[in-house]
Protein backbone atom coordinates (compact mmCIF):
# COMPACT_ATOMS: atom_id res chain seq x y z
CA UNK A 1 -5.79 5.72 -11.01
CA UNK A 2 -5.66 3.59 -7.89
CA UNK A 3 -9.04 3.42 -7.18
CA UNK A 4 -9.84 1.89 -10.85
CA UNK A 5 -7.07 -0.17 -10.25
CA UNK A 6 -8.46 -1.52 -6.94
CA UNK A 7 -11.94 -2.24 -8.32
CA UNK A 8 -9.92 -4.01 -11.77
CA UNK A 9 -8.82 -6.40 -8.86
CA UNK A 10 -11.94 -6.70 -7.05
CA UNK A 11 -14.23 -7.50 -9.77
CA UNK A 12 -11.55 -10.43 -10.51
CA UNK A 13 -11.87 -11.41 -7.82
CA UNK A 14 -15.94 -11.74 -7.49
CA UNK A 15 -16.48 -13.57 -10.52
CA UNK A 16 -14.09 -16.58 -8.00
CA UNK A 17 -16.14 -19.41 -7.08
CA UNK A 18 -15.05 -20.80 -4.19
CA UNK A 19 -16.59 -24.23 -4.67
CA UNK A 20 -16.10 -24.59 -8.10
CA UNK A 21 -12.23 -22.83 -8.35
CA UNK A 22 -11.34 -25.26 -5.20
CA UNK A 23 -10.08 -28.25 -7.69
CA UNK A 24 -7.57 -26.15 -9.37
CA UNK A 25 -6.62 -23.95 -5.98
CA UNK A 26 -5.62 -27.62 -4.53
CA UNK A 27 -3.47 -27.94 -7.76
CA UNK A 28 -1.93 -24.82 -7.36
CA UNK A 29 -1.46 -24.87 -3.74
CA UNK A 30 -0.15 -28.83 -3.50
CA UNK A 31 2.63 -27.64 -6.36
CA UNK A 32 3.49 -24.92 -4.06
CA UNK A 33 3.43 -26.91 -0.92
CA UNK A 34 4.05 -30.43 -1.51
CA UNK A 35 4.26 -31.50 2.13
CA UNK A 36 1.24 -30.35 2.70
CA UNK A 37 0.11 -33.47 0.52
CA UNK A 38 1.02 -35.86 4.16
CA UNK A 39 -1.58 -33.50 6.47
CA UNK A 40 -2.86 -35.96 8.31
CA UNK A 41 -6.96 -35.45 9.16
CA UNK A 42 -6.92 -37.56 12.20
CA UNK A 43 -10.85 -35.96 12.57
CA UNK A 44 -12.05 -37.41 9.55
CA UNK A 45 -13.56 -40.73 9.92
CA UNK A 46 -12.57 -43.69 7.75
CA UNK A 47 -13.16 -43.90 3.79
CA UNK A 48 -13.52 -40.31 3.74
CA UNK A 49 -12.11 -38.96 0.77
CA UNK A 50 -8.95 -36.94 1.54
CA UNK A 51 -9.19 -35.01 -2.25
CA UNK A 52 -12.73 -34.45 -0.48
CA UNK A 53 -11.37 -32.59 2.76
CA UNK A 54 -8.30 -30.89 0.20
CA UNK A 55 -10.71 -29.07 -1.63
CA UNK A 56 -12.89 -28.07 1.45
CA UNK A 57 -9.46 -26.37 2.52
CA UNK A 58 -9.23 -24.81 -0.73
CA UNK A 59 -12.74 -23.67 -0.44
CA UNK A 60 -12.00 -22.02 2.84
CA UNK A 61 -8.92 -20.03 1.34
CA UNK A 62 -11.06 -18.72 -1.45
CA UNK A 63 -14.11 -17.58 0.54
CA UNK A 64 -11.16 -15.65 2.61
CA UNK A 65 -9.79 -14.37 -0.82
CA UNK A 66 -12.93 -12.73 -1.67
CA UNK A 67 -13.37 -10.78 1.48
CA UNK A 68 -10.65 -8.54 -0.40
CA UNK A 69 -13.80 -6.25 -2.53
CA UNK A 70 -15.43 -5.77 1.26
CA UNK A 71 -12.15 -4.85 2.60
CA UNK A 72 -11.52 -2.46 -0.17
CA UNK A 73 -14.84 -0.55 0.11
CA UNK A 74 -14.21 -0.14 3.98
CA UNK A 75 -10.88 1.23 3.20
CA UNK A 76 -12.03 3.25 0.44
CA UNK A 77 -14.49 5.05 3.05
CA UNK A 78 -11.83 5.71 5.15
CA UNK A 79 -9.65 6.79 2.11
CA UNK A 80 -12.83 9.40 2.31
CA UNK A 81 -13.90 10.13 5.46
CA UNK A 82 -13.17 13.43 6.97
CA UNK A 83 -13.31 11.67 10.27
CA UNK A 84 -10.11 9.63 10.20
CA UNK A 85 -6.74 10.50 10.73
CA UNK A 86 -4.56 11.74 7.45
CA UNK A 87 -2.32 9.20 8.75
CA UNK A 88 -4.65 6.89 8.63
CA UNK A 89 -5.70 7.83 5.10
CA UNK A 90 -2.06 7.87 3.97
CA UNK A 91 -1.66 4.17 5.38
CA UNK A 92 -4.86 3.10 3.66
CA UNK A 93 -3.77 4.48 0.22
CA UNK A 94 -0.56 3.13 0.45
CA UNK A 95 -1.94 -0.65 1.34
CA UNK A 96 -4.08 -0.32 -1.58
CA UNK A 97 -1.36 0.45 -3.77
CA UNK A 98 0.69 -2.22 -2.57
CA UNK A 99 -2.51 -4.51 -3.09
CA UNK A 100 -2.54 -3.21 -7.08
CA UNK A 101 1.35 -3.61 -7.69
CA UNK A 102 1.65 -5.54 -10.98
CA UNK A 103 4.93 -7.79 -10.05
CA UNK A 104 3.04 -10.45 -7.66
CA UNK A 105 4.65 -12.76 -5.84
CA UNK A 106 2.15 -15.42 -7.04
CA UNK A 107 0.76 -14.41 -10.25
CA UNK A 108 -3.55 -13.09 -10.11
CA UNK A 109 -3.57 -15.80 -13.27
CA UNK A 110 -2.60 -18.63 -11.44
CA UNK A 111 -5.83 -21.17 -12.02
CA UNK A 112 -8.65 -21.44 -9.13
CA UNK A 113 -7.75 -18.12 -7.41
CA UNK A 114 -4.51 -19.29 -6.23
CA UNK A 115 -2.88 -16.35 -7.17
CA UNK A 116 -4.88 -13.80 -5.08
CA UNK A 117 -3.19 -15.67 -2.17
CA UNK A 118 -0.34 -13.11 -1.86
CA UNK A 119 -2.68 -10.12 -1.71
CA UNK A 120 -5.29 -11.37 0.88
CA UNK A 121 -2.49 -11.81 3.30
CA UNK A 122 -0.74 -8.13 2.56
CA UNK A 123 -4.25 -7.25 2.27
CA UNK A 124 -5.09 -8.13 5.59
CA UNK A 125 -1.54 -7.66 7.39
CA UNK A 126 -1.91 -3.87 6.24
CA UNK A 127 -5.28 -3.85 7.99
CA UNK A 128 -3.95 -5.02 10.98
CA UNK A 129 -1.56 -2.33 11.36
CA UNK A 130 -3.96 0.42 10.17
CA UNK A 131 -6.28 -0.83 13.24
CA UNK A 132 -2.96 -0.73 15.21
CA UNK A 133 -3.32 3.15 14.36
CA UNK A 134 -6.88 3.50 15.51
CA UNK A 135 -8.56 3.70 18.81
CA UNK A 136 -8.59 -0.07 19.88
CA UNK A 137 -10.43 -2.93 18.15
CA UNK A 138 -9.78 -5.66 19.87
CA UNK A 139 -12.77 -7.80 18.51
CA UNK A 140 -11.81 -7.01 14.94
CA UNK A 141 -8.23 -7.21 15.71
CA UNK A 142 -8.68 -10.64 16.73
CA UNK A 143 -10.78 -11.41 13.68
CA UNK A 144 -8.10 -10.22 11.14
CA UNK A 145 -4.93 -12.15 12.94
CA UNK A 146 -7.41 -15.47 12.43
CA UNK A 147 -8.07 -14.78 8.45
CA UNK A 148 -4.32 -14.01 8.31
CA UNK A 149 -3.27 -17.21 10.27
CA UNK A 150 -5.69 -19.23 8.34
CA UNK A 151 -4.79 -17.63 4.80
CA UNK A 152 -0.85 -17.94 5.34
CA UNK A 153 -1.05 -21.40 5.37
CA UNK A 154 -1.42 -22.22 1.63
CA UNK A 155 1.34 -19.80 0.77
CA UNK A 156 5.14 -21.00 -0.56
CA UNK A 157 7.68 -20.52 2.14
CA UNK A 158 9.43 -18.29 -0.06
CA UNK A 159 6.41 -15.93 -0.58
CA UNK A 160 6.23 -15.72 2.98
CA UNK A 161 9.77 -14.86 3.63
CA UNK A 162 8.99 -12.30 0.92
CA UNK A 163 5.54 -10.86 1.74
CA UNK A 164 7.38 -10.28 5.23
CA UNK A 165 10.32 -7.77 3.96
CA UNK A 166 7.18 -6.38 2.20
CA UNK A 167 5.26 -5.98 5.04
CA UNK A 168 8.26 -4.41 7.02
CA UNK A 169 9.01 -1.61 4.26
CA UNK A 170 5.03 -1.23 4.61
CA UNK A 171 4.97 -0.64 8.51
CA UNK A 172 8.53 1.62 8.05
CA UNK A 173 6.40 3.76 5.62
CA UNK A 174 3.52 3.91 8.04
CA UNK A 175 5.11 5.27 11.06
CA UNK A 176 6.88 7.85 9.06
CA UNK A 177 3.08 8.96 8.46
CA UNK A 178 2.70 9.65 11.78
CA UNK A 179 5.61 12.22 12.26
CA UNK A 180 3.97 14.08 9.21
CA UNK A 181 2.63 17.59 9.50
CA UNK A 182 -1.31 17.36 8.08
CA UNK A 183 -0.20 19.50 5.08
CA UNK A 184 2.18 16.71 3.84
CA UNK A 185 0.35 13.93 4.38
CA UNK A 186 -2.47 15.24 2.48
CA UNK A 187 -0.24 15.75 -0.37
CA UNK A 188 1.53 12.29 -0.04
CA UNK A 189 -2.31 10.71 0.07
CA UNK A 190 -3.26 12.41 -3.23
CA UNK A 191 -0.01 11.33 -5.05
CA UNK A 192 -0.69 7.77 -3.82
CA UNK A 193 -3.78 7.79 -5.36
CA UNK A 194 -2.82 9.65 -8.39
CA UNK A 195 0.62 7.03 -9.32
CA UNK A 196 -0.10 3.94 -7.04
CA UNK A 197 2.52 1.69 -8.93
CA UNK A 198 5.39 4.74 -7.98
CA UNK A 199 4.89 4.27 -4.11
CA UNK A 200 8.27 3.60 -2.69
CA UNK A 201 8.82 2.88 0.92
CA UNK A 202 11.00 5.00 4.09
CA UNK A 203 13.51 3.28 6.15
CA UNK A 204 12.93 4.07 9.74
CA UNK A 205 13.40 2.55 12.81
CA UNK A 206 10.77 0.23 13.98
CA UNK A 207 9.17 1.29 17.43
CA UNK A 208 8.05 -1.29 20.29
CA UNK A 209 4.60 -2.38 19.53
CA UNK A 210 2.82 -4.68 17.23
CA UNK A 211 4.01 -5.64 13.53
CA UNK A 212 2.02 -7.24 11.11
CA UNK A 213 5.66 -8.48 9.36
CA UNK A 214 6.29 -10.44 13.07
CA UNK A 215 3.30 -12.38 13.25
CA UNK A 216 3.57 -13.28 9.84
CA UNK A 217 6.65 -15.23 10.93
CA UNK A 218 4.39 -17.72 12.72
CA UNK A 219 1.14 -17.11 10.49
CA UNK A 220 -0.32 -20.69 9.62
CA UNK A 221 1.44 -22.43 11.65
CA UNK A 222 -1.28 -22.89 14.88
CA UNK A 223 -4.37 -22.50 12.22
CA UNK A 224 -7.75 -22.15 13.76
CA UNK A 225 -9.95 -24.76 12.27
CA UNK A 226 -12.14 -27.94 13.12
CA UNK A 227 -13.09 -31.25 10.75
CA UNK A 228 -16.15 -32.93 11.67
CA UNK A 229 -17.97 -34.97 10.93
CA UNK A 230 -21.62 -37.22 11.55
CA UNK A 231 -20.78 -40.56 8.88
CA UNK A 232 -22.56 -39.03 6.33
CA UNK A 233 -21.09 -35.47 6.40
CA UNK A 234 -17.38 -33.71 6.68
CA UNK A 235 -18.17 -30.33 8.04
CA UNK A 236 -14.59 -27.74 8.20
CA UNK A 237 -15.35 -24.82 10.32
CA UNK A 238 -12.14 -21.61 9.75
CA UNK A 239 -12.35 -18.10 10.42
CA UNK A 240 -15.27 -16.42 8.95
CA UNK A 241 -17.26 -19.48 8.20
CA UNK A 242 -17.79 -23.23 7.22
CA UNK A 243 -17.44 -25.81 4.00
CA UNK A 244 -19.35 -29.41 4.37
CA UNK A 245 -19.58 -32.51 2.18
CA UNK A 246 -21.66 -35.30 1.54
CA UNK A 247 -19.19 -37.09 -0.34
CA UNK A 248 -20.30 -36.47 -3.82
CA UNK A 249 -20.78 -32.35 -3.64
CA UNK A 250 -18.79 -29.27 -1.42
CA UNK A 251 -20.87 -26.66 -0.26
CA UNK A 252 -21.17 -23.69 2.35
CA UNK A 253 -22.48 -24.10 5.70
C-alpha cells in the first residue's frame, strides 16, 4: 500500500515541467505570498523583466520539487536494506507515509506544481533527521538544509507554522524508534507500510540535538542564491543547480 502510494506521487510529479509549469507556480505562489510581489532584484540590470526573474524562481522551486522520485528510491533502499538500522527503516516508512497523507496543506492539484510545495519540504526535513540518525553526513547534511532553506521560501506562513507542528509529531515519533526493541520495530515498519494513511504520532520529550521542526522556523529566510547577469543574459544559481534567460525563453544551465 505505501509503496504504490509513493510511486502514485512520484510519477505526478515527473510528468512537472519545470520551465513550462513556472507561469502558473508564480500564480500560485504570488496568491500565497503577496509580498513577495516587492522582492527587490537589486542584481538584475535595468529593463530586465521582473515576470522574467519570477518565473526563473519558480523554475528553481520545481526542479527542487522533483528531486522528491530520487529521494523516494533512496529511501525505499533503505526501507530494504538489511544494512540499516530498524530504526532507521521505521523513520523512513513513517516519512513516506507522511509524504502520501491525502489532507495536504497545499493541495497536489494546485496548477504548475505549486502544490507539491508542502511535501518537498516534509520530504526533505524528514531526511534531515533520518541522516541525524546515521553515522555523520556532513556534506549531504549541508546539501539538504540548502534545498530546505531554498524550498521554504515559496510556502504560506501558515503552512509553515503548520508543516512545523508536523514536523515535531514526526521527530517525537522518531526518537520513540530508538528506545524500541528490534522485534517491535520490525512490526511497527511492516504496519507502516501495510496502512500508511493510519500512522499516528508519540508524544515524547524532545532530546538536545538537532530538529528539523527548529530550523524550519528560520527556513527561507537567509536563501542561498545568486542573479546574474552579462546584458544579454539573467543567470539564477540555488541549491542543486541553475535557470538563465535571454529575455524571450527560461532554460537550465
Amino acid at each position: 500500500m505505501l509503496l504504490a502510494l509513493v510511486h502514485k506521487v512520484s510519477d505526478i510529479v515527473s510528468a512537472i515541467d519545470p520551465i513550462d509549469d513556472a507561469p502558473a507556480f508564480v500564480d500560485n505562489w504570488l496568491e500565497h505570498r503577496p509580498e513577495q510581489r516587492d522582492l527587490a532584484f537589486t542584481d538584475v540590470v535595468d529593463g530586465s523583466s521582473r515576470e522574467t526573474v519570477f518565473r526563473m524562481f519558480a523554475a528553481g522551486a520545481l526542479t527542487i520539487v522533483k528531486r522528491i522520485p530520487r529521494m523516494v528510491d533512496v529511501m525505499i533502499e533503505r526501507l530494504h536494506s538489511d544494512k540499516v538500522d530498524p530504526a532507521v527503516q521505521c523513520a523512513v516508512a513513517t516519512v513516506l507515509a507522511y509524504l502520501v497523507q491525502p489532507r495536504d496543506l497545499i493541495p497536489d492539484n494546485a496548477p504548475g506544481g505549486y502544490g507539491f510545495i508542502d511535501d518537498t519540504i516534509l520530504l526533505h526535513a524528514g531526511f534531515l533527521d533520518i541522516l541525524a540518525m546515521e553515522p555523520p553526513h556532513a556534506e549531504q547534511f549541508k546539501t539538504q538544509q540548502e534545498y530546505l532553506s531554498y524550498i521554504s521560501s515559496f510556502a504560506p506562513p501558515s503552512v509553515m507554522s503548520a508543516l512545523q507542528q508536523t514536523v515535531q509529531s514526526m521527530e517525537s515519533t522518531l526518537s520513540v524508534f530508538r528506545m524500541l526493541p528490534r522485534e517491535a520495530l520490525e512490526v511497527t515498519t511492516r504496519i507502516i507500510i501495510d496502512e500508511p494513511l493510519r500512522v499516528s504520532t508519540i508524544p515524547v520529550s524532545r532530546r538536545e540535538e538537532f530538529h528539523s521542526a527548529e530550523f524550519l522556523e528560520h527556513a527561507g529566510e537567509e536563501v542561498v542564491q545568486q542573479i546574474t547577469s552579462d546584458g544579454d543574459t539573467i543567470v539564477l544559481q540555488f541549491p542543486g543547480g541553475g535557470i538563465a534567460s535571454d529575455g524571450e525563453r527560461i532554460y537550465s544551465v
